[in-house]
PDB file of N, CA and C in Angstrom:
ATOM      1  N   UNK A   1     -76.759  12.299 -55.297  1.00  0.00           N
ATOM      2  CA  UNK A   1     -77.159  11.323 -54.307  1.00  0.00           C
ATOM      3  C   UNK A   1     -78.166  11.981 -53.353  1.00  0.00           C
ATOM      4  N   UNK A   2     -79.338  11.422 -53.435  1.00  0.00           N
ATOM      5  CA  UNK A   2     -80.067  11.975 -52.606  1.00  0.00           C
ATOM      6  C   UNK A   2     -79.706  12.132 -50.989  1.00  0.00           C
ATOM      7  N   UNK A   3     -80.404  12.457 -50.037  1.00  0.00           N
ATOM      8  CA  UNK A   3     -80.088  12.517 -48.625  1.00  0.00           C
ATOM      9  C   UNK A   3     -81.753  12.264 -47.981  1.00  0.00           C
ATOM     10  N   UNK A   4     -81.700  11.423 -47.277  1.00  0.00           N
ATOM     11  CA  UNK A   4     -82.647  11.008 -46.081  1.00  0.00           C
ATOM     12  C   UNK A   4     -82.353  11.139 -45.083  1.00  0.00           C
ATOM     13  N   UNK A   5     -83.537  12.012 -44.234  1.00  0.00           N
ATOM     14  CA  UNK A   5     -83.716  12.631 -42.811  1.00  0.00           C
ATOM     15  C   UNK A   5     -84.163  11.725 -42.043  1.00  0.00           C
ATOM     16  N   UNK A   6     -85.136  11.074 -42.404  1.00  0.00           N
ATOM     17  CA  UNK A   6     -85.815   9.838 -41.695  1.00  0.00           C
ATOM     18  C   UNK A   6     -86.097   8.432 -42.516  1.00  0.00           C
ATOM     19  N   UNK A   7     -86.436   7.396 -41.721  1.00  0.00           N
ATOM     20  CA  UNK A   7     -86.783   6.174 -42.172  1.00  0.00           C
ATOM     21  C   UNK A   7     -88.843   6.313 -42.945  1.00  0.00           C
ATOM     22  N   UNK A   8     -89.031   7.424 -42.530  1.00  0.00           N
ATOM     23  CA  UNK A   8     -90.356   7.540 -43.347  1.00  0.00           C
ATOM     24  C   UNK A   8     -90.008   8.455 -44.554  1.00  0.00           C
ATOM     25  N   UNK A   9     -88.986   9.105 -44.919  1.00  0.00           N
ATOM     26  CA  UNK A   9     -88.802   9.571 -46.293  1.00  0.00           C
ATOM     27  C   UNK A   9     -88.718   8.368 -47.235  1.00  0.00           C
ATOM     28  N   UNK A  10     -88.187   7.078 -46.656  1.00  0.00           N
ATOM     29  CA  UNK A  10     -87.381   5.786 -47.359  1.00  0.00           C
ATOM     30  C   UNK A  10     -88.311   4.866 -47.499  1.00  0.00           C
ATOM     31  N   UNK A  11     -89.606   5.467 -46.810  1.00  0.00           N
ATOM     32  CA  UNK A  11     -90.798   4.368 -46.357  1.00  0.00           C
ATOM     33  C   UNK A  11     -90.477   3.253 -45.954  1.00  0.00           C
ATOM     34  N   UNK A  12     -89.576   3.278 -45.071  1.00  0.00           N
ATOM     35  CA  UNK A  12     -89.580   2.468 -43.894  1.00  0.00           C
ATOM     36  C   UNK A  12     -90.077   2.432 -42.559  1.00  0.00           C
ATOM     37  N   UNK A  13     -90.836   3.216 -42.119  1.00  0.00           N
ATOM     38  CA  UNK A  13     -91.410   3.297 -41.138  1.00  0.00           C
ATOM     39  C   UNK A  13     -92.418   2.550 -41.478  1.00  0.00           C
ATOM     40  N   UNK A  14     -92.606   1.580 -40.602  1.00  0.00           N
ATOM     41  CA  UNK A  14     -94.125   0.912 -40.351  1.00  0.00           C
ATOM     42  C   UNK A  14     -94.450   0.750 -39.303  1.00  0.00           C
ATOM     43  N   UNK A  15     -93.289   1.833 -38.315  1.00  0.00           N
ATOM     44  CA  UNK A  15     -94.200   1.497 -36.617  1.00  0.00           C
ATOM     45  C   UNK A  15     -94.537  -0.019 -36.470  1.00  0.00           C
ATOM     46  N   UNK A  16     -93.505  -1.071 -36.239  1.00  0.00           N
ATOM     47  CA  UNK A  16     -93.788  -2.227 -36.080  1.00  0.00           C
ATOM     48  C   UNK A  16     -95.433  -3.052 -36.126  1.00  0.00           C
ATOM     49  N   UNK A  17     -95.908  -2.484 -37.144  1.00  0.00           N
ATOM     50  CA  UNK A  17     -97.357  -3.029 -37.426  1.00  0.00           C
ATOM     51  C   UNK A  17     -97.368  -4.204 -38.659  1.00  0.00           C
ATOM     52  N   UNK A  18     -96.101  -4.255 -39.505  1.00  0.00           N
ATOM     53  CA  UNK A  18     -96.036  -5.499 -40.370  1.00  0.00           C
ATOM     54  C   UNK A  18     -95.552  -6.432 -39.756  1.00  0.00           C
ATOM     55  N   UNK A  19     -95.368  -6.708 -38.293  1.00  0.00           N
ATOM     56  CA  UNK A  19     -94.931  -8.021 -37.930  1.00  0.00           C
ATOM     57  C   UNK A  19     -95.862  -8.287 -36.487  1.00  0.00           C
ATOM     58  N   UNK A  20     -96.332  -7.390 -35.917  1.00  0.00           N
ATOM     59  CA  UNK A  20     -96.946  -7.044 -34.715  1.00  0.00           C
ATOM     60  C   UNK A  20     -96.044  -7.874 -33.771  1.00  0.00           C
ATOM     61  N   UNK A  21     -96.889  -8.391 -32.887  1.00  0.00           N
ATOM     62  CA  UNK A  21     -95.750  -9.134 -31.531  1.00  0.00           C
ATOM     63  C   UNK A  21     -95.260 -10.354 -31.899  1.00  0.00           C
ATOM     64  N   UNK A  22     -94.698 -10.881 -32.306  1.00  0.00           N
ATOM     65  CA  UNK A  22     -94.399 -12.672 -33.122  1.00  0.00           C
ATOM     66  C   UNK A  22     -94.429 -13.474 -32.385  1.00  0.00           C
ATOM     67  N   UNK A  23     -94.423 -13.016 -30.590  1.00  0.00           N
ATOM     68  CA  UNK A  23     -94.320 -13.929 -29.291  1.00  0.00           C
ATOM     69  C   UNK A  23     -95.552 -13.622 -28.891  1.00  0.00           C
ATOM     70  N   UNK A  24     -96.688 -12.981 -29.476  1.00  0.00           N
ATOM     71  CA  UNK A  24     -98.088 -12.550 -28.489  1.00  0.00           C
ATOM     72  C   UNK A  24     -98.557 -14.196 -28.035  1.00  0.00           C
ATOM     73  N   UNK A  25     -98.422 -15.375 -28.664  1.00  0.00           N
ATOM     74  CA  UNK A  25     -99.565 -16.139 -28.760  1.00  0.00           C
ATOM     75  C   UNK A  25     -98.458 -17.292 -27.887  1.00  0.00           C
ATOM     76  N   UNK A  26     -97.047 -17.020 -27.473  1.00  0.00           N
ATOM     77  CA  UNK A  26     -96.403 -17.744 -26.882  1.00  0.00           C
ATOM     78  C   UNK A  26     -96.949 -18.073 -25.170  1.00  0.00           C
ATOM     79  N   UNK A  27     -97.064 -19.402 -24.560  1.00  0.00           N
ATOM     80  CA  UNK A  27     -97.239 -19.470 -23.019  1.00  0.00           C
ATOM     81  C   UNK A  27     -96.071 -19.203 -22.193  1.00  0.00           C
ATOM     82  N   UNK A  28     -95.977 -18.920 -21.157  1.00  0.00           N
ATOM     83  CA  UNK A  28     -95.033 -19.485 -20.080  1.00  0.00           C
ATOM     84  C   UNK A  28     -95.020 -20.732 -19.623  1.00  0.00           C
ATOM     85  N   UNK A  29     -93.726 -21.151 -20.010  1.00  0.00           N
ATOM     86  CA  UNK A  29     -93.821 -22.878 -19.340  1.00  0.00           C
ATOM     87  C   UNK A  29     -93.411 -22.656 -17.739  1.00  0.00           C
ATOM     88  N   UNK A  30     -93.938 -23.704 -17.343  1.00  0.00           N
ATOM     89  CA  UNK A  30     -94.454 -23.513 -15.823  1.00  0.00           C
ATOM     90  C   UNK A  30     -93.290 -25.061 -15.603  1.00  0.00           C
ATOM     91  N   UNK A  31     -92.736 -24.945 -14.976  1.00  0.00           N
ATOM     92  CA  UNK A  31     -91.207 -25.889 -14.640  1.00  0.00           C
ATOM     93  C   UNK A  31     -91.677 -26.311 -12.914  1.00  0.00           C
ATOM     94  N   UNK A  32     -92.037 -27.298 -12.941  1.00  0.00           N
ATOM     95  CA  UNK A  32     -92.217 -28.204 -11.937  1.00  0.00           C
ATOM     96  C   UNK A  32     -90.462 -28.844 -11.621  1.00  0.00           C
ATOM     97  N   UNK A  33     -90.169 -28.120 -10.662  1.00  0.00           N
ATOM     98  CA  UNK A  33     -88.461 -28.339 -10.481  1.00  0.00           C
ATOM     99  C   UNK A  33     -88.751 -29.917  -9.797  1.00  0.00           C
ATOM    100  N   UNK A  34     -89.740 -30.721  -9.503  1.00  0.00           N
ATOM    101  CA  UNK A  34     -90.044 -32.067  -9.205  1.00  0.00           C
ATOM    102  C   UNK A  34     -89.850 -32.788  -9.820  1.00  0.00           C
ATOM    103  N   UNK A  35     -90.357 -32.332 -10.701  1.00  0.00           N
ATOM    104  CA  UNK A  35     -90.007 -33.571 -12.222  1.00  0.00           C
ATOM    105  C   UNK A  35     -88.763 -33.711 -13.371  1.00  0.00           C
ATOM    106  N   UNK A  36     -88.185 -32.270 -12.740  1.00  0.00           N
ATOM    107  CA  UNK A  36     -86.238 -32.348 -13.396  1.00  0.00           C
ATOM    108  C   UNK A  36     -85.602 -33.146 -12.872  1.00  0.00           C
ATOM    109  N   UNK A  37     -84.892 -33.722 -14.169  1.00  0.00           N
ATOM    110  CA  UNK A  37     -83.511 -34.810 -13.474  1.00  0.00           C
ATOM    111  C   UNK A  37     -82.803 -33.473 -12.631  1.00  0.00           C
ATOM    112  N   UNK A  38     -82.145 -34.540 -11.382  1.00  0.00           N
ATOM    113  CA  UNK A  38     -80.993 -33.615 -10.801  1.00  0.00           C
ATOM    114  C   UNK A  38     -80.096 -34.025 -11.763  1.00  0.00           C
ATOM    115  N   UNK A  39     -79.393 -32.476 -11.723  1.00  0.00           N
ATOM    116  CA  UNK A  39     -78.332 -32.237 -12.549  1.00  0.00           C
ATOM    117  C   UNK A  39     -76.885 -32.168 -11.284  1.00  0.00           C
ATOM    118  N   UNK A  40     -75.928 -32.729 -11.601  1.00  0.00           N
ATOM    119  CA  UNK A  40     -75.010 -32.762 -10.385  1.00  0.00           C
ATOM    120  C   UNK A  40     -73.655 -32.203 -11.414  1.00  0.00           C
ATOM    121  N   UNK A  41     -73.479 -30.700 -10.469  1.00  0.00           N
ATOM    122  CA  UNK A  41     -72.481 -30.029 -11.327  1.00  0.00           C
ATOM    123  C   UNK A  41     -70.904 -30.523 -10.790  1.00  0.00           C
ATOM    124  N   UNK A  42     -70.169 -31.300 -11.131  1.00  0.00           N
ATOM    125  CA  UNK A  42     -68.943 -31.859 -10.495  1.00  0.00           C
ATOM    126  C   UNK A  42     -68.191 -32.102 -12.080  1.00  0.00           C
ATOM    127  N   UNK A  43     -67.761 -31.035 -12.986  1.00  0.00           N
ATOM    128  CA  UNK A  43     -66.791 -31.398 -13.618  1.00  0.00           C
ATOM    129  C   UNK A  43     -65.582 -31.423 -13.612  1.00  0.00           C
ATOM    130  N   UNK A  44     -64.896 -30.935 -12.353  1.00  0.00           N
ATOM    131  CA  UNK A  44     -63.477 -31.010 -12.526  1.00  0.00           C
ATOM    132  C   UNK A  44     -62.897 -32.380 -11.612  1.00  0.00           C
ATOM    133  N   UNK A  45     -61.949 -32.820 -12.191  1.00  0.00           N
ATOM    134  CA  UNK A  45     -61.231 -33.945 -11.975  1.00  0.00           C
ATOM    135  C   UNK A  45     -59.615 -33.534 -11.979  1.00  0.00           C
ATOM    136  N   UNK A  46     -59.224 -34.266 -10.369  1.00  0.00           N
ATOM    137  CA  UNK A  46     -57.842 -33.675  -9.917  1.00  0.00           C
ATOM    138  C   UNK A  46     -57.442 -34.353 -10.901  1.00  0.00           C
ATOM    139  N   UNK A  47     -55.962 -33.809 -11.453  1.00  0.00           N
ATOM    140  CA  UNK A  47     -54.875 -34.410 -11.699  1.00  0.00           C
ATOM    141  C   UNK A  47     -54.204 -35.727 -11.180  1.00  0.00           C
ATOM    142  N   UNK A  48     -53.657 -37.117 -11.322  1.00  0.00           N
ATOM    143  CA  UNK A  48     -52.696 -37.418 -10.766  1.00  0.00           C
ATOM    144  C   UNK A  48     -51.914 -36.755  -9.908  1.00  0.00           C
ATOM    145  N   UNK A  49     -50.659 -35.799 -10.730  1.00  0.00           N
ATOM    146  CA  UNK A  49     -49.672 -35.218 -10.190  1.00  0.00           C
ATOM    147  C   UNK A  49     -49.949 -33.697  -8.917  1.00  0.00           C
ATOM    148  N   UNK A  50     -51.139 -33.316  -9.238  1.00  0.00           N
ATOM    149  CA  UNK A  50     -51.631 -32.793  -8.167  1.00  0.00           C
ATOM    150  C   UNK A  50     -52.165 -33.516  -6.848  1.00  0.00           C
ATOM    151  N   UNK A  51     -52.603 -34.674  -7.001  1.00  0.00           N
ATOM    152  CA  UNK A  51     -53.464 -35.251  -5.779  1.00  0.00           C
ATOM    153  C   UNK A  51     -52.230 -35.976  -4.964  1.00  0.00           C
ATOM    154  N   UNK A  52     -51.198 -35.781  -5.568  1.00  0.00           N
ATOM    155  CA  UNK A  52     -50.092 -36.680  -4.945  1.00  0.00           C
ATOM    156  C   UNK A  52     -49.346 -35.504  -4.014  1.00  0.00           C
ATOM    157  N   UNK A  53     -49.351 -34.313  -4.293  1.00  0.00           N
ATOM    158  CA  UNK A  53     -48.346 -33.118  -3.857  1.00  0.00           C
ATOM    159  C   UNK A  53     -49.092 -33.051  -2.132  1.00  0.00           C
ATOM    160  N   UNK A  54     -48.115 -32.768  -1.440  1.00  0.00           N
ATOM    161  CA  UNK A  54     -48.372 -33.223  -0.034  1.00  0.00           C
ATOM    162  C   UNK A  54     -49.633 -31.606   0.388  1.00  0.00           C
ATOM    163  N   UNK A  55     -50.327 -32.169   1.186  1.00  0.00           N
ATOM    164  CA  UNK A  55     -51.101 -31.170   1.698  1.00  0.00           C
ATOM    165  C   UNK A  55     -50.569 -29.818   1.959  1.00  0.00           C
ATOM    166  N   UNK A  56     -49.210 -29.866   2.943  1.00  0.00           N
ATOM    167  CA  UNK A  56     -48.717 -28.616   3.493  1.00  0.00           C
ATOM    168  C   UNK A  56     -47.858 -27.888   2.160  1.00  0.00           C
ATOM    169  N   UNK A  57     -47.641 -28.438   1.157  1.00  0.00           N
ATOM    170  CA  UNK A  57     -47.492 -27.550   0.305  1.00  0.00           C
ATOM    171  C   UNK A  57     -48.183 -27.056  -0.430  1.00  0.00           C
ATOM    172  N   UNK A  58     -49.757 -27.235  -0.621  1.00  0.00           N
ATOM    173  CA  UNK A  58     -50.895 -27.306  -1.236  1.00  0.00           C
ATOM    174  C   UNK A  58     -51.326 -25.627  -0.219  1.00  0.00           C
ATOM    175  N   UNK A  59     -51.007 -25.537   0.987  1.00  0.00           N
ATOM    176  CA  UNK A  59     -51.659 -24.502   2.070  1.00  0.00           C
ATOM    177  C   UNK A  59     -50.282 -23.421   1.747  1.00  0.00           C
ATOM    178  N   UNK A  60     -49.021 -23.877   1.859  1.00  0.00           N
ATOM    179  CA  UNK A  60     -48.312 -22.780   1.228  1.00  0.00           C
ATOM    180  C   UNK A  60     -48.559 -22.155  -0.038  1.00  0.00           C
ATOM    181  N   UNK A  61     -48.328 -22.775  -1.100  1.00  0.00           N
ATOM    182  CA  UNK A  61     -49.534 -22.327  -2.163  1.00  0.00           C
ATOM    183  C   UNK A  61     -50.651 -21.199  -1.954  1.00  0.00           C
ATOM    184  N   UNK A  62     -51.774 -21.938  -1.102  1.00  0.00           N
ATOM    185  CA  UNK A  62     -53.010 -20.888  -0.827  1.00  0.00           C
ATOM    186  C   UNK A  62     -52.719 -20.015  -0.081  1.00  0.00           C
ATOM    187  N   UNK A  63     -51.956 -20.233   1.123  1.00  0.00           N
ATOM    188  CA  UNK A  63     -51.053 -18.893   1.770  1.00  0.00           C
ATOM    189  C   UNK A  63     -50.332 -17.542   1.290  1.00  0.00           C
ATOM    190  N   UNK A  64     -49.913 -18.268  -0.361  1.00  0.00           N
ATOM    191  CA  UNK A  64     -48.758 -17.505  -0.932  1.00  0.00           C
ATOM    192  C   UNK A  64     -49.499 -16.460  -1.884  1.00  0.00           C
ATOM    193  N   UNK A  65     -50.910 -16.794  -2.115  1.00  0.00           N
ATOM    194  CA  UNK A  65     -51.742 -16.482  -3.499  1.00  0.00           C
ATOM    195  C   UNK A  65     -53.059 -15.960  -2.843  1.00  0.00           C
ATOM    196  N   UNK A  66     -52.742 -16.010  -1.155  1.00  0.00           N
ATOM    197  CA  UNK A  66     -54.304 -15.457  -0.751  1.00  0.00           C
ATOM    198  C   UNK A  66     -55.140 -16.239  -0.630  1.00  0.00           C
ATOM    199  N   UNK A  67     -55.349 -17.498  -0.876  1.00  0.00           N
ATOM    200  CA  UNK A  67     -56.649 -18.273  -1.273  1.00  0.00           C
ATOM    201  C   UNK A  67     -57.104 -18.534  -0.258  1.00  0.00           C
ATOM    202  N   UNK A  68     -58.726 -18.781   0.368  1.00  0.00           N
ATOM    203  CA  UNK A  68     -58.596 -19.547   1.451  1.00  0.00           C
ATOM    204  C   UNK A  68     -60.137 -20.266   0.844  1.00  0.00           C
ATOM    205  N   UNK A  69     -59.894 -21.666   1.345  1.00  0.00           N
ATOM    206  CA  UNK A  69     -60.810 -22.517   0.932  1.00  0.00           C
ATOM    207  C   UNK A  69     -61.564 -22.936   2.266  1.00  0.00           C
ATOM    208  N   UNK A  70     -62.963 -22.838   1.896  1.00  0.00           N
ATOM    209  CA  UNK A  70     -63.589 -23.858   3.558  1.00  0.00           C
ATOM    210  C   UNK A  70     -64.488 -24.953   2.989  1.00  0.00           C
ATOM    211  N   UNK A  71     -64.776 -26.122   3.734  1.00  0.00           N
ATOM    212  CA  UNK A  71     -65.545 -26.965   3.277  1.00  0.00           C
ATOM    213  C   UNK A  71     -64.175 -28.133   3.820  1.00  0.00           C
ATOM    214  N   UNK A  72     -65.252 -29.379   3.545  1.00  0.00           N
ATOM    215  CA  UNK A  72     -64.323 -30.904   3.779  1.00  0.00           C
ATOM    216  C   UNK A  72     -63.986 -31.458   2.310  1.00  0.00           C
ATOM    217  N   UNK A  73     -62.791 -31.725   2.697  1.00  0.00           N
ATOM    218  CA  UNK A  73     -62.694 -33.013   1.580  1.00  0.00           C
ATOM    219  C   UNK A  73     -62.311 -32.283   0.205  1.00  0.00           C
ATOM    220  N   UNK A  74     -61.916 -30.860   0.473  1.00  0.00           N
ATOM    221  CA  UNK A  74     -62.025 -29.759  -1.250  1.00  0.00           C
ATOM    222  C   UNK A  74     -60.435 -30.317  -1.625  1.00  0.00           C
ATOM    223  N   UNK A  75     -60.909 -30.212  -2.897  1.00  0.00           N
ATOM    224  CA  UNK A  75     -59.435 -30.657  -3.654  1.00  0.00           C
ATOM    225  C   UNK A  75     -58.402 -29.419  -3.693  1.00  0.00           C
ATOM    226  N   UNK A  76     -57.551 -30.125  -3.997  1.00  0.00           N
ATOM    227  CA  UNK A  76     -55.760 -29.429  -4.341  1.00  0.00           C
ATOM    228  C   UNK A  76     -56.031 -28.527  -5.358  1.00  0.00           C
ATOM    229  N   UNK A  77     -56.924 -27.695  -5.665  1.00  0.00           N
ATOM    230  CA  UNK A  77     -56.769 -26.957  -7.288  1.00  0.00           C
ATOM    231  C   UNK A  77     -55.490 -26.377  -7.030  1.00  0.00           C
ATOM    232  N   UNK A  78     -54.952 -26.395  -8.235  1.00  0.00           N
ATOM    233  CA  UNK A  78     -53.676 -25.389  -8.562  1.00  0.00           C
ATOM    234  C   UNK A  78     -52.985 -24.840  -9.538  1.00  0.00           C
ATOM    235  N   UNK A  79     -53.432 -23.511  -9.534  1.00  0.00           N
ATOM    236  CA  UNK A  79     -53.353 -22.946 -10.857  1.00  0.00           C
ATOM    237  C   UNK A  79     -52.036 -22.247 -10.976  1.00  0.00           C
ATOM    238  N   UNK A  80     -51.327 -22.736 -10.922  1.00  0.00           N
ATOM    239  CA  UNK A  80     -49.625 -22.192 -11.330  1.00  0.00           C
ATOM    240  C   UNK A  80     -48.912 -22.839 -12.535  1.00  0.00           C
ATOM    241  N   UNK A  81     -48.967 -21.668 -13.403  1.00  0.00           N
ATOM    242  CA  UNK A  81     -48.685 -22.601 -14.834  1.00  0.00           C
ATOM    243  C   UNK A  81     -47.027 -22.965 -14.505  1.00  0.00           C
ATOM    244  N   UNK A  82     -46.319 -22.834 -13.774  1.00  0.00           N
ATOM    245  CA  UNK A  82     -44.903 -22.959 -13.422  1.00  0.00           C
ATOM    246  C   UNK A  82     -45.055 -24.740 -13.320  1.00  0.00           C
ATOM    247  N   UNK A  83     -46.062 -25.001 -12.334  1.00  0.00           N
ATOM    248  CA  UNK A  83     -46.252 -26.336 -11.282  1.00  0.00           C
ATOM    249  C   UNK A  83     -47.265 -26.868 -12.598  1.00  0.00           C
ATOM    250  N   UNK A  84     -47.555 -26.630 -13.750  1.00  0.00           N
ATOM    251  CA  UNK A  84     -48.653 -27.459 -14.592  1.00  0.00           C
ATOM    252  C   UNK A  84     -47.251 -27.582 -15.578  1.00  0.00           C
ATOM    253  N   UNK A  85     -46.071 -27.219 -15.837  1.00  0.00           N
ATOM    254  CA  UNK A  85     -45.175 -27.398 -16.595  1.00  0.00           C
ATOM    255  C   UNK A  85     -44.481 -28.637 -16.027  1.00  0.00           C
ATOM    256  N   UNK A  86     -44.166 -28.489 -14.544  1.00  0.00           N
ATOM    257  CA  UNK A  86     -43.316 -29.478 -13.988  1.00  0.00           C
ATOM    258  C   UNK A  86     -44.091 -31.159 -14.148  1.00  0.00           C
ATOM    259  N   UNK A  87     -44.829 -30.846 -13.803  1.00  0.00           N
ATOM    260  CA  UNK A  87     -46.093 -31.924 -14.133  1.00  0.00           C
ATOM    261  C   UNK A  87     -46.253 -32.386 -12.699  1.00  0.00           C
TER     262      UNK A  87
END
Protein backbone atom coordinates (compact mmCIF):
# COMPACT_ATOMS: atom_id res chain seq x y z
CA UNK A 1 0.00 0.00 0.00
CA UNK A 2 1.47 2.94 -0.99
CA UNK A 3 1.77 6.07 1.51
CA UNK A 4 1.04 9.82 0.65
CA UNK A 5 2.74 12.81 2.26
CA UNK A 6 0.73 15.34 0.53
CA UNK A 7 -2.39 16.07 -1.55
CA UNK A 8 0.12 16.97 -4.53
CA UNK A 9 1.69 13.40 -4.51
CA UNK A 10 -2.29 12.30 -5.18
CA UNK A 11 -2.57 15.29 -7.57
CA UNK A 12 -4.89 16.85 -5.75
CA UNK A 13 -3.67 20.00 -5.25
CA UNK A 14 -5.08 22.55 -7.52
CA UNK A 15 -4.70 25.51 -5.20
CA UNK A 16 -8.38 26.27 -5.66
CA UNK A 17 -7.91 27.36 -9.37
CA UNK A 18 -10.51 24.61 -10.84
CA UNK A 19 -13.39 26.32 -9.30
CA UNK A 20 -11.98 29.91 -8.63
CA UNK A 21 -14.51 32.10 -6.45
CA UNK A 22 -18.21 30.58 -7.41
CA UNK A 23 -19.63 33.81 -5.45
CA UNK A 24 -17.15 36.41 -7.40
CA UNK A 25 -20.04 37.58 -9.72
CA UNK A 26 -22.68 37.52 -6.70
CA UNK A 27 -24.25 41.37 -5.55
CA UNK A 28 -25.14 42.47 -2.15
CA UNK A 29 -28.78 42.88 -1.80
CA UNK A 30 -29.36 46.17 -0.37
CA UNK A 31 -32.72 45.61 2.07
CA UNK A 32 -34.72 48.72 2.24
CA UNK A 33 -36.15 47.75 5.88
CA UNK A 34 -39.22 50.25 4.36
CA UNK A 35 -40.49 48.03 2.16
CA UNK A 36 -40.50 44.74 4.66
CA UNK A 37 -43.70 43.48 5.94
CA UNK A 38 -43.53 44.00 9.77
CA UNK A 39 -43.00 40.86 11.13
CA UNK A 40 -44.69 40.77 14.76
CA UNK A 41 -42.88 38.14 16.90
CA UNK A 42 -45.80 37.06 19.51
CA UNK A 43 -45.90 33.24 19.42
CA UNK A 44 -46.66 32.15 22.66
CA UNK A 45 -50.19 31.75 23.82
CA UNK A 46 -51.15 31.42 27.67
CA UNK A 47 -52.71 28.39 28.63
CA UNK A 48 -56.30 28.34 29.94
CA UNK A 49 -55.24 26.73 33.19
CA UNK A 50 -52.42 29.12 33.63
CA UNK A 51 -54.28 32.47 32.95
CA UNK A 52 -56.77 31.42 35.56
CA UNK A 53 -54.03 30.75 38.55
CA UNK A 54 -54.32 33.85 40.76
CA UNK A 55 -51.59 36.50 40.34
CA UNK A 56 -50.05 36.19 43.94
CA UNK A 57 -49.27 32.76 43.28
CA UNK A 58 -47.85 33.44 39.88
CA UNK A 59 -45.13 36.11 42.08
CA UNK A 60 -44.55 33.25 44.60
CA UNK A 61 -43.54 31.16 41.81
CA UNK A 62 -41.13 34.01 40.41
CA UNK A 63 -40.02 34.67 44.00
CA UNK A 64 -39.30 30.97 44.53
CA UNK A 65 -37.23 30.47 41.06
CA UNK A 66 -35.58 33.99 41.06
CA UNK A 67 -37.45 35.35 38.17
CA UNK A 68 -38.17 38.85 37.95
CA UNK A 69 -40.23 40.15 35.11
CA UNK A 70 -40.74 44.07 34.19
CA UNK A 71 -43.02 45.44 31.65
CA UNK A 72 -47.16 45.73 31.71
CA UNK A 73 -49.57 43.35 31.02
CA UNK A 74 -46.56 40.20 30.80
CA UNK A 75 -48.12 36.91 31.06
CA UNK A 76 -48.11 34.06 33.77
CA UNK A 77 -45.29 31.90 31.99
CA UNK A 78 -44.75 28.86 34.02
CA UNK A 79 -42.42 26.45 33.61
CA UNK A 80 -42.89 23.82 36.35
CA UNK A 81 -43.39 20.52 34.87
CA UNK A 82 -45.03 19.54 38.44
CA UNK A 83 -47.90 22.54 37.71
CA UNK A 84 -48.00 21.43 33.62
CA UNK A 85 -48.97 17.81 35.06
CA UNK A 86 -51.67 19.16 37.40
CA UNK A 87 -53.08 21.01 34.51
Amino acid sequence: MPFYSSNKDRGGSLGGKMFGNPGEKLTKKNWNLDELPKLEKNFYQEHPHIARRPMQEIELHRGSKEISVKGHNCLKNWACLACRREG
